[in-house]
PDB file of N, CA and C in Angstrom:
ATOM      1  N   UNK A   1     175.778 129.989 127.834  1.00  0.00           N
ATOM      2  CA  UNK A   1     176.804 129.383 128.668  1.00  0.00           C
ATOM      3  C   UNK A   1     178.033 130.305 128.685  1.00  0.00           C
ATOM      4  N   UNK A   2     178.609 130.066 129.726  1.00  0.00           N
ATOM      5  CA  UNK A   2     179.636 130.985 129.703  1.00  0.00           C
ATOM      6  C   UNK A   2     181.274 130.951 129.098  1.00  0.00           C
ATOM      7  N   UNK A   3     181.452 131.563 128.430  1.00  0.00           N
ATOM      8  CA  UNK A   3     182.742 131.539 127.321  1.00  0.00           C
ATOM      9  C   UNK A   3     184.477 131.025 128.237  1.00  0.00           C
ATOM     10  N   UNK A   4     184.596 129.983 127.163  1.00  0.00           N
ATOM     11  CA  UNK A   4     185.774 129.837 127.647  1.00  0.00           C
ATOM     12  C   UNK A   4     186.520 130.672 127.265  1.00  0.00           C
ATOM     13  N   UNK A   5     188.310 130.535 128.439  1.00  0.00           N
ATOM     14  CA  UNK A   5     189.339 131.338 128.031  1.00  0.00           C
ATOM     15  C   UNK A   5     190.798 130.472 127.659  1.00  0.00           C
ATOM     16  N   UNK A   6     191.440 131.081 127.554  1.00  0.00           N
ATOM     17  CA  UNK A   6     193.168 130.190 127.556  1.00  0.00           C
ATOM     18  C   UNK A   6     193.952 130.949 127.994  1.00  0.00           C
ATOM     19  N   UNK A   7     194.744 130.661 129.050  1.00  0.00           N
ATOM     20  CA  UNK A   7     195.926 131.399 130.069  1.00  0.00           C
ATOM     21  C   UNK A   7     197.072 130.822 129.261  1.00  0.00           C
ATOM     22  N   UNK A   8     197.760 131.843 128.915  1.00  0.00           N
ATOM     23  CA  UNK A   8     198.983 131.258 128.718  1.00  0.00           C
ATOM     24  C   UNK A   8     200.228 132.217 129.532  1.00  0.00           C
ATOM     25  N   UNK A   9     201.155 131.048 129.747  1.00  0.00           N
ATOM     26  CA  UNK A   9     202.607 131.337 130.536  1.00  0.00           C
ATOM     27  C   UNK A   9     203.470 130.557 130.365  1.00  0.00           C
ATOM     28  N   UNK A  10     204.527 131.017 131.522  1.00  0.00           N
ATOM     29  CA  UNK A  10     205.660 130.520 130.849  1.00  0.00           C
ATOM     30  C   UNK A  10     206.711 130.086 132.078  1.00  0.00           C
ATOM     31  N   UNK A  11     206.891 128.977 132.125  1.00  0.00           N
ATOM     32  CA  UNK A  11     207.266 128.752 133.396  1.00  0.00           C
ATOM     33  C   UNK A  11     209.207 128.223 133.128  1.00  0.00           C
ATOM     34  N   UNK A  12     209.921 128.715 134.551  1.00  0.00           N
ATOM     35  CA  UNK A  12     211.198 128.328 134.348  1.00  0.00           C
ATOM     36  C   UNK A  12     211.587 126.882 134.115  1.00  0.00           C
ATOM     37  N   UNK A  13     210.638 126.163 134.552  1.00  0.00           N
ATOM     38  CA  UNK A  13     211.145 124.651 134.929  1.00  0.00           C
ATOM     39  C   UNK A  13     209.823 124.201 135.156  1.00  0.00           C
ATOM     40  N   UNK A  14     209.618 122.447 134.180  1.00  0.00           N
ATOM     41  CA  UNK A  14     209.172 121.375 134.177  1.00  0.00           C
ATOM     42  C   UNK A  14     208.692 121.026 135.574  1.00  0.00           C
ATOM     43  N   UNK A  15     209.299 121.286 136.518  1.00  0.00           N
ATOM     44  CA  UNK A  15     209.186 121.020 137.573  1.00  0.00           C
ATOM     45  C   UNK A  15     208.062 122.395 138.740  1.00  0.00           C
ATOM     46  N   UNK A  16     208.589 123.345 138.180  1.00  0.00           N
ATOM     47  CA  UNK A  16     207.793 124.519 138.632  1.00  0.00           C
ATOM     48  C   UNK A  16     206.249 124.093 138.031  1.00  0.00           C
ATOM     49  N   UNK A  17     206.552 124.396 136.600  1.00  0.00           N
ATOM     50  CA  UNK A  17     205.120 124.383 135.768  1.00  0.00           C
ATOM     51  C   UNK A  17     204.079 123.143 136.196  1.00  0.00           C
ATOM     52  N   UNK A  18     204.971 122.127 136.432  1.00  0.00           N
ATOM     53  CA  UNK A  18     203.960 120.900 136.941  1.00  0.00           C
ATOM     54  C   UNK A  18     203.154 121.071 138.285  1.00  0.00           C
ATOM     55  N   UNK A  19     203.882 121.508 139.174  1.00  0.00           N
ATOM     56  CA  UNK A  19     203.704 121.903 140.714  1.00  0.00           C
ATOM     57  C   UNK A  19     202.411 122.958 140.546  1.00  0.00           C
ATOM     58  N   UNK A  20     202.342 123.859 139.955  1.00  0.00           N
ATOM     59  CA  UNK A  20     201.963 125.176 139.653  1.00  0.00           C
ATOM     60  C   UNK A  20     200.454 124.563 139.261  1.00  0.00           C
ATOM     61  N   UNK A  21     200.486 123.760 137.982  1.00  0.00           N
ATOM     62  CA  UNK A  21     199.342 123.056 137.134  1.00  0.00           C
ATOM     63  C   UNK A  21     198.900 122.847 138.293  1.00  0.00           C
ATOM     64  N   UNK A  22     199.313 121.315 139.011  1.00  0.00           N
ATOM     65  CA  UNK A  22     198.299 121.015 139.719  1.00  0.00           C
ATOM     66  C   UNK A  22     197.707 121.273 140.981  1.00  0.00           C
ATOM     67  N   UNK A  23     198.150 122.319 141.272  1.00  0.00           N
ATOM     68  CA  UNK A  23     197.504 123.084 142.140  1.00  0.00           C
ATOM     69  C   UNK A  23     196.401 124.184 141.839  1.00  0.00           C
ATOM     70  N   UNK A  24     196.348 124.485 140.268  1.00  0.00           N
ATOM     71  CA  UNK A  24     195.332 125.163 139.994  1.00  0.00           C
ATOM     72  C   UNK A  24     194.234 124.406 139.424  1.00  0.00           C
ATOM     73  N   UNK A  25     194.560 122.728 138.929  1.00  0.00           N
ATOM     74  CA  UNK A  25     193.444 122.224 138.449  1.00  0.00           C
ATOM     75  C   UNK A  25     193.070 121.484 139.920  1.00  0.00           C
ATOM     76  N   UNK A  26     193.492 121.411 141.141  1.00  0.00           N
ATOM     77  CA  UNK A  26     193.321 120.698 142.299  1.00  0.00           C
ATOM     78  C   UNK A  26     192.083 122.441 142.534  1.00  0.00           C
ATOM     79  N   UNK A  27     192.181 122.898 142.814  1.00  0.00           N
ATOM     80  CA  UNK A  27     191.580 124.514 143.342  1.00  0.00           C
ATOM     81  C   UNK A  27     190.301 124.519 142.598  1.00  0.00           C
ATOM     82  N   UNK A  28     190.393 123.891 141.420  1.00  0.00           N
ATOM     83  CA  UNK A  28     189.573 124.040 140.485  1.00  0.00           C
ATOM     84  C   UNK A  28     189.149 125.312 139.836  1.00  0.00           C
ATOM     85  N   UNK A  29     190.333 125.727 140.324  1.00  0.00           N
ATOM     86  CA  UNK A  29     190.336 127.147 138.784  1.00  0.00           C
ATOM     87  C   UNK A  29     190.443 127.347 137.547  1.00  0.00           C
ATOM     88  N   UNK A  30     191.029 125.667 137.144  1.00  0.00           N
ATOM     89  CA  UNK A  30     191.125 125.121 135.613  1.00  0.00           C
ATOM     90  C   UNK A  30     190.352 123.624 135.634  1.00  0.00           C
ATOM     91  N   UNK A  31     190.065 123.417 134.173  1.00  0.00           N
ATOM     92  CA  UNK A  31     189.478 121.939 133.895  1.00  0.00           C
ATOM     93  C   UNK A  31     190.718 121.433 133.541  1.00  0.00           C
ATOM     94  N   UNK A  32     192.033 121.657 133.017  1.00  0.00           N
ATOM     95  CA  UNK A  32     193.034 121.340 132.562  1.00  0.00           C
ATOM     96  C   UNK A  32     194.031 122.507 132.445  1.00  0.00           C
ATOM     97  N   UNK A  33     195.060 121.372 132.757  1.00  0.00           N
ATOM     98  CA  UNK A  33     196.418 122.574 132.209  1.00  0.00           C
ATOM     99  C   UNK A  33     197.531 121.812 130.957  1.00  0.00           C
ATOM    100  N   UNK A  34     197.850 122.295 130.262  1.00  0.00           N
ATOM    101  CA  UNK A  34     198.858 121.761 129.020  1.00  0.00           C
ATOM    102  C   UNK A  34     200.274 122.018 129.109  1.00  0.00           C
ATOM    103  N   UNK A  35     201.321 121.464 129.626  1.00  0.00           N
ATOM    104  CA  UNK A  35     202.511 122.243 129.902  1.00  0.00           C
ATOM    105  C   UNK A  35     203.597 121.334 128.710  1.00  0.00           C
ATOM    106  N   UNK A  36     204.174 122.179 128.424  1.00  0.00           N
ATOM    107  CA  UNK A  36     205.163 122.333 126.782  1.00  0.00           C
ATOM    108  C   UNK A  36     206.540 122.556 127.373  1.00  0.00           C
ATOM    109  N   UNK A  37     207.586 121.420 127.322  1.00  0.00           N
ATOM    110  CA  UNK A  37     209.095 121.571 128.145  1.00  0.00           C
ATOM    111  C   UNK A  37     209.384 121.730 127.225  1.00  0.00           C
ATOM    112  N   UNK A  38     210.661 122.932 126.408  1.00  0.00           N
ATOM    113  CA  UNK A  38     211.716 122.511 125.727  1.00  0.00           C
ATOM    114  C   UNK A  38     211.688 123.855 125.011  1.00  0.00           C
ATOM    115  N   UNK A  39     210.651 125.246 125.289  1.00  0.00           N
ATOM    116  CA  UNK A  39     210.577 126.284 124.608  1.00  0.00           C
ATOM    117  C   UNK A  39     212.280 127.252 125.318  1.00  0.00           C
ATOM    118  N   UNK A  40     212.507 127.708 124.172  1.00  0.00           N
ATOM    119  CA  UNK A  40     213.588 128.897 124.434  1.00  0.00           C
ATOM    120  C   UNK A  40     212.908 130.231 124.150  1.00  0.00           C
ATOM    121  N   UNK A  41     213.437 130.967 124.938  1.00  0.00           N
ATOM    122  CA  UNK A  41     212.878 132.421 124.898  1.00  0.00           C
ATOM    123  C   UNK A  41     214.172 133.300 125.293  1.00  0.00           C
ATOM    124  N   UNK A  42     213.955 134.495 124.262  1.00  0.00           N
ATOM    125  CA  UNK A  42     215.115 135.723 124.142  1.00  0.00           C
ATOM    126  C   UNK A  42     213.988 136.530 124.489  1.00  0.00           C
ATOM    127  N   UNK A  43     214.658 137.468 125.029  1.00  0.00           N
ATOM    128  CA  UNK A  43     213.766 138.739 125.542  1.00  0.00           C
ATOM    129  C   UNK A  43     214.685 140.287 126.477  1.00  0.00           C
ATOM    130  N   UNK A  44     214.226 140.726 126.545  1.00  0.00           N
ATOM    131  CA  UNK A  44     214.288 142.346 126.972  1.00  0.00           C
ATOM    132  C   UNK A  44     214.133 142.250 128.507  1.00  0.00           C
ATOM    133  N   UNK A  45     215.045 142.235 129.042  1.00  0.00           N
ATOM    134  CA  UNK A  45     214.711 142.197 130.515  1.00  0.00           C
ATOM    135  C   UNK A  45     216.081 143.340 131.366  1.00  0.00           C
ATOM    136  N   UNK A  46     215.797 144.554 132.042  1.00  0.00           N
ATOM    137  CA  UNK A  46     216.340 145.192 132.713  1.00  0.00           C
ATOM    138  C   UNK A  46     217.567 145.845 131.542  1.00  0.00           C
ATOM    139  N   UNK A  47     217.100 146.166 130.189  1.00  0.00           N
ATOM    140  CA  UNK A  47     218.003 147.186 129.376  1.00  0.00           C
ATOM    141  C   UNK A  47     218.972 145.943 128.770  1.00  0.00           C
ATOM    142  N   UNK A  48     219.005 144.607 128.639  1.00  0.00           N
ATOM    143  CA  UNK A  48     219.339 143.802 128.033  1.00  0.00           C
ATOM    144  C   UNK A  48     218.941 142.181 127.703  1.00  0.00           C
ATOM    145  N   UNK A  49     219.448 142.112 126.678  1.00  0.00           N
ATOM    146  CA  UNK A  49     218.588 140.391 126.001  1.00  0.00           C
ATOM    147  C   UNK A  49     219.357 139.622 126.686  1.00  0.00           C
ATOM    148  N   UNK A  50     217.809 138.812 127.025  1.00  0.00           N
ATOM    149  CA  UNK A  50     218.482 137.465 128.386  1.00  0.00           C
ATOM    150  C   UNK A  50     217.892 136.338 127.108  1.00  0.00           C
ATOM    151  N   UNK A  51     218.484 135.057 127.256  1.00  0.00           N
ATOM    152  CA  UNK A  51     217.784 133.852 126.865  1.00  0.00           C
ATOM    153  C   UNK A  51     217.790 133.227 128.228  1.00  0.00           C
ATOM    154  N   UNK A  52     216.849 131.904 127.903  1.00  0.00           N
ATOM    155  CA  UNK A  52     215.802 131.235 129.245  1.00  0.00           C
ATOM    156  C   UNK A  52     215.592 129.906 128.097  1.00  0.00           C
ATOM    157  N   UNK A  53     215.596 128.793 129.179  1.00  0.00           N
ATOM    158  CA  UNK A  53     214.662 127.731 128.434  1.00  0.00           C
ATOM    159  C   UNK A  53     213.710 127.792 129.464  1.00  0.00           C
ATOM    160  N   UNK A  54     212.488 127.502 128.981  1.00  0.00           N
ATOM    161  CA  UNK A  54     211.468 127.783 129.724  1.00  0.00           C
ATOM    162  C   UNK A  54     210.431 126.619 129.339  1.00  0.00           C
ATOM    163  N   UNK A  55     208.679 126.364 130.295  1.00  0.00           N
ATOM    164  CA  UNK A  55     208.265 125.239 129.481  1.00  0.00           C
ATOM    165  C   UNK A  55     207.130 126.343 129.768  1.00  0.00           C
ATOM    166  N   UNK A  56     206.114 126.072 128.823  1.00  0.00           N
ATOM    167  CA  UNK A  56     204.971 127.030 128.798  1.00  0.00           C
ATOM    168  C   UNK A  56     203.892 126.020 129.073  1.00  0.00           C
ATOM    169  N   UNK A  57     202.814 126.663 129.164  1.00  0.00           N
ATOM    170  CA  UNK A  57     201.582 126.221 130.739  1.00  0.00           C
ATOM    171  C   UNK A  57     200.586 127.153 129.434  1.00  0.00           C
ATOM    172  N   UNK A  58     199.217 125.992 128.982  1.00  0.00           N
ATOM    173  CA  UNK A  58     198.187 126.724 128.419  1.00  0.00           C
ATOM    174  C   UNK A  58     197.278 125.920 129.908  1.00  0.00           C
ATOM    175  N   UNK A  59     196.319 127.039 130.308  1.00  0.00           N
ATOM    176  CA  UNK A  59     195.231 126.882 131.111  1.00  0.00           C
ATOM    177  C   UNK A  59     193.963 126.863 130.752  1.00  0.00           C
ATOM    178  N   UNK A  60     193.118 126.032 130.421  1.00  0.00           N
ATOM    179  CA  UNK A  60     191.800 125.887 130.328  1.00  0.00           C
ATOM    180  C   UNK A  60     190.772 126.598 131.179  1.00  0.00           C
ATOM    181  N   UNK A  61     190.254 127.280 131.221  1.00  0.00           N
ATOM    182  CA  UNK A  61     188.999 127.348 132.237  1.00  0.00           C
ATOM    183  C   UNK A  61     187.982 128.747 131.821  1.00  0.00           C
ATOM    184  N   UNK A  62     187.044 128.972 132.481  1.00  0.00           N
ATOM    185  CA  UNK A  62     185.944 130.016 132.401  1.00  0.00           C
ATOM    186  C   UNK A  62     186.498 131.338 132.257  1.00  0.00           C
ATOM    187  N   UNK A  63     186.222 132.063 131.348  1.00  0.00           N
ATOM    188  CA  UNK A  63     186.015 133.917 131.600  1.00  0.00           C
ATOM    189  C   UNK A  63     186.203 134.083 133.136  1.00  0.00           C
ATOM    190  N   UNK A  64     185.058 133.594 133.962  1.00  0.00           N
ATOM    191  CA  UNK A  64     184.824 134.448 134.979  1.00  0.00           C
ATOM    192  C   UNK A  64     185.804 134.138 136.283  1.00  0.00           C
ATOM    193  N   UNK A  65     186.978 132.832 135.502  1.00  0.00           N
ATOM    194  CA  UNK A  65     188.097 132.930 136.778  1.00  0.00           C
ATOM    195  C   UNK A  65     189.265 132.962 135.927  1.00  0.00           C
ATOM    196  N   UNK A  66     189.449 133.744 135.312  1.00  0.00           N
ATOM    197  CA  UNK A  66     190.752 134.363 134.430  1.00  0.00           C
ATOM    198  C   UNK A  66     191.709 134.722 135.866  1.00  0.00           C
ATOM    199  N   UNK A  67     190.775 136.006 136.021  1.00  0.00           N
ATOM    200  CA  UNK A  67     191.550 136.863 137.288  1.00  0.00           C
ATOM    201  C   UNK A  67     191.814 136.170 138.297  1.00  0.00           C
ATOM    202  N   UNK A  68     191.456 134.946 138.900  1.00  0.00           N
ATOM    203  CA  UNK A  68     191.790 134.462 140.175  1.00  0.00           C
ATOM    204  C   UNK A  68     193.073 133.925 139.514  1.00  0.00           C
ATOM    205  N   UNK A  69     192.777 133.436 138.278  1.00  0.00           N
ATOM    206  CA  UNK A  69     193.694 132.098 137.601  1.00  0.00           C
ATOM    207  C   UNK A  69     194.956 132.860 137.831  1.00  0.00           C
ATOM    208  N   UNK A  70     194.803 133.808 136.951  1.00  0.00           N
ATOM    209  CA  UNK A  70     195.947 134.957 136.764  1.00  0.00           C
ATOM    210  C   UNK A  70     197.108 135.338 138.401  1.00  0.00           C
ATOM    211  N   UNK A  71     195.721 135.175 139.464  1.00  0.00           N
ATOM    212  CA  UNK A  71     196.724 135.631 140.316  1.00  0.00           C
ATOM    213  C   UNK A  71     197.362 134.270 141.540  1.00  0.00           C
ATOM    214  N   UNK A  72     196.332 133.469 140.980  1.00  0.00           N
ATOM    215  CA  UNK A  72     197.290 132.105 141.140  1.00  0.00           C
ATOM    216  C   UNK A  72     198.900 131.997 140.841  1.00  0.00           C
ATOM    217  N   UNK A  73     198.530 131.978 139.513  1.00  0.00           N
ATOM    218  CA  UNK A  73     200.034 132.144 139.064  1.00  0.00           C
ATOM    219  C   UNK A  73     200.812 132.916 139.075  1.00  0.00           C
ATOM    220  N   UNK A  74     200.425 134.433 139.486  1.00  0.00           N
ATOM    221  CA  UNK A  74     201.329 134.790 140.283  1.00  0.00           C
ATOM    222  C   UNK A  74     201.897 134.656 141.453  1.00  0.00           C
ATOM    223  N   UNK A  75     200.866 133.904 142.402  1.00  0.00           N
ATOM    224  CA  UNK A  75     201.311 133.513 143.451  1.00  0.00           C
ATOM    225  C   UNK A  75     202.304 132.472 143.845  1.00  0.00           C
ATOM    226  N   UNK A  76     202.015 131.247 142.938  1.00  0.00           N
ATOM    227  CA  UNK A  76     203.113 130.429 142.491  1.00  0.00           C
ATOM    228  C   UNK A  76     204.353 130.601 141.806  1.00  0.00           C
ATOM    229  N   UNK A  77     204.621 131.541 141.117  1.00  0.00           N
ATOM    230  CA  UNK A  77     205.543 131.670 140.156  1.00  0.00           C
ATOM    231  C   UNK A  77     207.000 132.056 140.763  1.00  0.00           C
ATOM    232  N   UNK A  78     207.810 131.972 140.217  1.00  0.00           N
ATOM    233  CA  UNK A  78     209.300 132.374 140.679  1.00  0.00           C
ATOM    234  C   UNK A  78     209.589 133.659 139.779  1.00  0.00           C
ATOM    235  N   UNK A  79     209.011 134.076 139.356  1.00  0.00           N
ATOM    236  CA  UNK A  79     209.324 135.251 138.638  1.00  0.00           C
ATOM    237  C   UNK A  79     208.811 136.273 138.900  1.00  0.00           C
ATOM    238  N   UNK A  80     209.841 137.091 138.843  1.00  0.00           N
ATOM    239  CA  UNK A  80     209.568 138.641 139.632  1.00  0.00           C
ATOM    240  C   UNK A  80     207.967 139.040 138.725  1.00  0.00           C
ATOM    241  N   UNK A  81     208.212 139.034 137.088  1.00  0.00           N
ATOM    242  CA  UNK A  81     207.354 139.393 136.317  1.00  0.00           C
ATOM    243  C   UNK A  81     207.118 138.171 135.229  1.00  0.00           C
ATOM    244  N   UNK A  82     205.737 137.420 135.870  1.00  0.00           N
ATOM    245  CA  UNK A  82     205.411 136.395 135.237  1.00  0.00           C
ATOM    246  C   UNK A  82     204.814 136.684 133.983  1.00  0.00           C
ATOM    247  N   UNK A  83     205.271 136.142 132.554  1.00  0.00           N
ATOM    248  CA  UNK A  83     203.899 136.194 131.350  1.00  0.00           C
ATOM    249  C   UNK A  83     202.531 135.329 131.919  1.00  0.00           C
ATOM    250  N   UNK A  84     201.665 136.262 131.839  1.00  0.00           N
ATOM    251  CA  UNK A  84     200.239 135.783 132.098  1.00  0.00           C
ATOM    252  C   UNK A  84     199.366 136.577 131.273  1.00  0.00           C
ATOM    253  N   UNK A  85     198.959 136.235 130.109  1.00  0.00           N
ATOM    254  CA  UNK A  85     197.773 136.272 129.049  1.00  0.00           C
ATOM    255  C   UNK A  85     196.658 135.863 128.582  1.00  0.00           C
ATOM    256  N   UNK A  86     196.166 136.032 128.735  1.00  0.00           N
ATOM    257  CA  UNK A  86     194.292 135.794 129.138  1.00  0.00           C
ATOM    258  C   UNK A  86     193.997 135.922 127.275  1.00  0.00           C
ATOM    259  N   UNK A  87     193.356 134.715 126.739  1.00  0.00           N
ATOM    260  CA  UNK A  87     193.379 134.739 125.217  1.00  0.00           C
ATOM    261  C   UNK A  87     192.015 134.224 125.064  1.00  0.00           C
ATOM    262  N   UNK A  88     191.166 134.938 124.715  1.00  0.00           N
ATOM    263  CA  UNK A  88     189.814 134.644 124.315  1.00  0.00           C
ATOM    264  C   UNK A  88     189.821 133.329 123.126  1.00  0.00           C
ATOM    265  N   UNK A  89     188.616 132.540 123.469  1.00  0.00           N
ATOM    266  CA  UNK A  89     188.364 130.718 122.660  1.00  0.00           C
ATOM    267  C   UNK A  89     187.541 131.872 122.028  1.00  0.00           C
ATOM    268  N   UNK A  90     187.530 131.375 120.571  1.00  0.00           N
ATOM    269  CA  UNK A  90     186.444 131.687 119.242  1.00  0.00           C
ATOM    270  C   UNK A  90     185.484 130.807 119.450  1.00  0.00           C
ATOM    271  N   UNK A  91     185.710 129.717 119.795  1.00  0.00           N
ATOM    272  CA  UNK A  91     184.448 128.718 119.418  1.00  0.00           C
ATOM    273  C   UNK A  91     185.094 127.555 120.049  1.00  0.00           C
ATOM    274  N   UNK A  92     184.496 126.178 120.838  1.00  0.00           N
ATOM    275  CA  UNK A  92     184.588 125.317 121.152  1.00  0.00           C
ATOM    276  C   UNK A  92     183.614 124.581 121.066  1.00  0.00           C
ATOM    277  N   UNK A  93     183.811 122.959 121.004  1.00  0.00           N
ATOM    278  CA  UNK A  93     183.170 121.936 120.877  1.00  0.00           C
ATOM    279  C   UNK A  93     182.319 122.254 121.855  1.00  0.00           C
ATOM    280  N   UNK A  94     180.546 121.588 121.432  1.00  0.00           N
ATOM    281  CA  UNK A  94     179.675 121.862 122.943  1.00  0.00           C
ATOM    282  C   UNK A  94     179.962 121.142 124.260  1.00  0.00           C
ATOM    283  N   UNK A  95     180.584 120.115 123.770  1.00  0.00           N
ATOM    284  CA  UNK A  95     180.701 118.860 124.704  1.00  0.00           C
ATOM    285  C   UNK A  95     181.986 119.266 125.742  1.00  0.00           C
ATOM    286  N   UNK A  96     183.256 119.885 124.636  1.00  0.00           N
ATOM    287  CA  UNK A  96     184.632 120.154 125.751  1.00  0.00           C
ATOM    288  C   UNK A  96     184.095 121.438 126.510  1.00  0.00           C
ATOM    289  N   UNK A  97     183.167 122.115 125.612  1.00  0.00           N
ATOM    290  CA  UNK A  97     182.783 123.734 126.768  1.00  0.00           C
ATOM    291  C   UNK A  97     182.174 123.287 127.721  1.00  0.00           C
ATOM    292  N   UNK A  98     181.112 122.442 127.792  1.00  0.00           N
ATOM    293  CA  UNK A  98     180.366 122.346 129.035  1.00  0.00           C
ATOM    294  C   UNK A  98     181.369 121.271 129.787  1.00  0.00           C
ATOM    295  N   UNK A  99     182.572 120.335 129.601  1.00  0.00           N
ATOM    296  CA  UNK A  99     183.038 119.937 130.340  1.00  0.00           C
ATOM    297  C   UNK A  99     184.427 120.970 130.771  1.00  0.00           C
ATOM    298  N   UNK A 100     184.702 122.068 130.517  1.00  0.00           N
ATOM    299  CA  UNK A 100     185.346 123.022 131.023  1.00  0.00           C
ATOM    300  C   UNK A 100     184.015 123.822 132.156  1.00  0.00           C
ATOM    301  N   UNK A 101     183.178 123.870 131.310  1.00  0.00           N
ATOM    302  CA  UNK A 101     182.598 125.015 132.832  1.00  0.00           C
ATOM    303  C   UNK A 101     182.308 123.817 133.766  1.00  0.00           C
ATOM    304  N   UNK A 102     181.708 122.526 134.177  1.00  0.00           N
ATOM    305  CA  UNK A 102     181.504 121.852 134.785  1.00  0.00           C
ATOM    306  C   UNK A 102     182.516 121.213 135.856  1.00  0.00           C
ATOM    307  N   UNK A 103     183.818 121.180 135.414  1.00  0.00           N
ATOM    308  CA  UNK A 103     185.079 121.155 136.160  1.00  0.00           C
ATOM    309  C   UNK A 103     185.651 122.188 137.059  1.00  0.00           C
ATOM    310  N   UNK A 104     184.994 123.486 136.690  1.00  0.00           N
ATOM    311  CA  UNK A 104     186.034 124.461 137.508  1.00  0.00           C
ATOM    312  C   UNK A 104     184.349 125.178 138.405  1.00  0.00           C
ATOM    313  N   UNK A 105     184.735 125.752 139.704  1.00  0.00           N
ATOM    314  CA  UNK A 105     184.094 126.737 140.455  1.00  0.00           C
ATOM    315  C   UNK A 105     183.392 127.515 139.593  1.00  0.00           C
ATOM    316  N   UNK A 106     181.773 127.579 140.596  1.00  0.00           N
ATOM    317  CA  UNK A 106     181.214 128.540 140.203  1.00  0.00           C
ATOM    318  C   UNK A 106     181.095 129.691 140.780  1.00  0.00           C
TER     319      UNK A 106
END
């Protein structure tokens, strides 16, 4: 069967990240999306440290639609340069894997 993955990002707003989710689990490029309001992030952006509250977005779905997933969210995103990280599953339950590949496009 084919290996799950986990997208993770990072979205400006509760409101973005929600919009964003369900349009990729509507597409069925994900079986689920997990979105987390209340993260702060410092970072390196254009030769100086910016802070951001931000809410982060884990994506459920197959190996073999990482890359669409990936450019989903870029397509949605408000950010010039979105975090989008593609994180290999070690191992999953048989039951949640086959209801991840069964939810999303083949």
């Amino acid at each position: 069967m084919e290996r799950a993955v986990l997208l993770y990002t990072t979205w400006p707003s509760i409101v973005e990240a929600e919009t964003a989710g369900k349009a990729i689990v509507e597409r069925r490029l994900a079986a689920c999306v997990n979105i987390l309001p209340g993260m702060i992030s410092h970072y390196w952006w254009r030769g100086k440290i910016e802070r951001a509250e931000e809410a982060v977005m884990m994506i459920k779905t197959r190996a073999s639609l990482a890359r669409q997933v990936a450019e989903a969210v870029k397509a949605l995103h408000s950010y010039e340069v979105p975090a989008v990280m593609v994180l290999p599953v070690e191992d999953t339950d048989p039951g949640y894997h086959r209801w991840i590949v069964e939810e999303t496009v083949q």
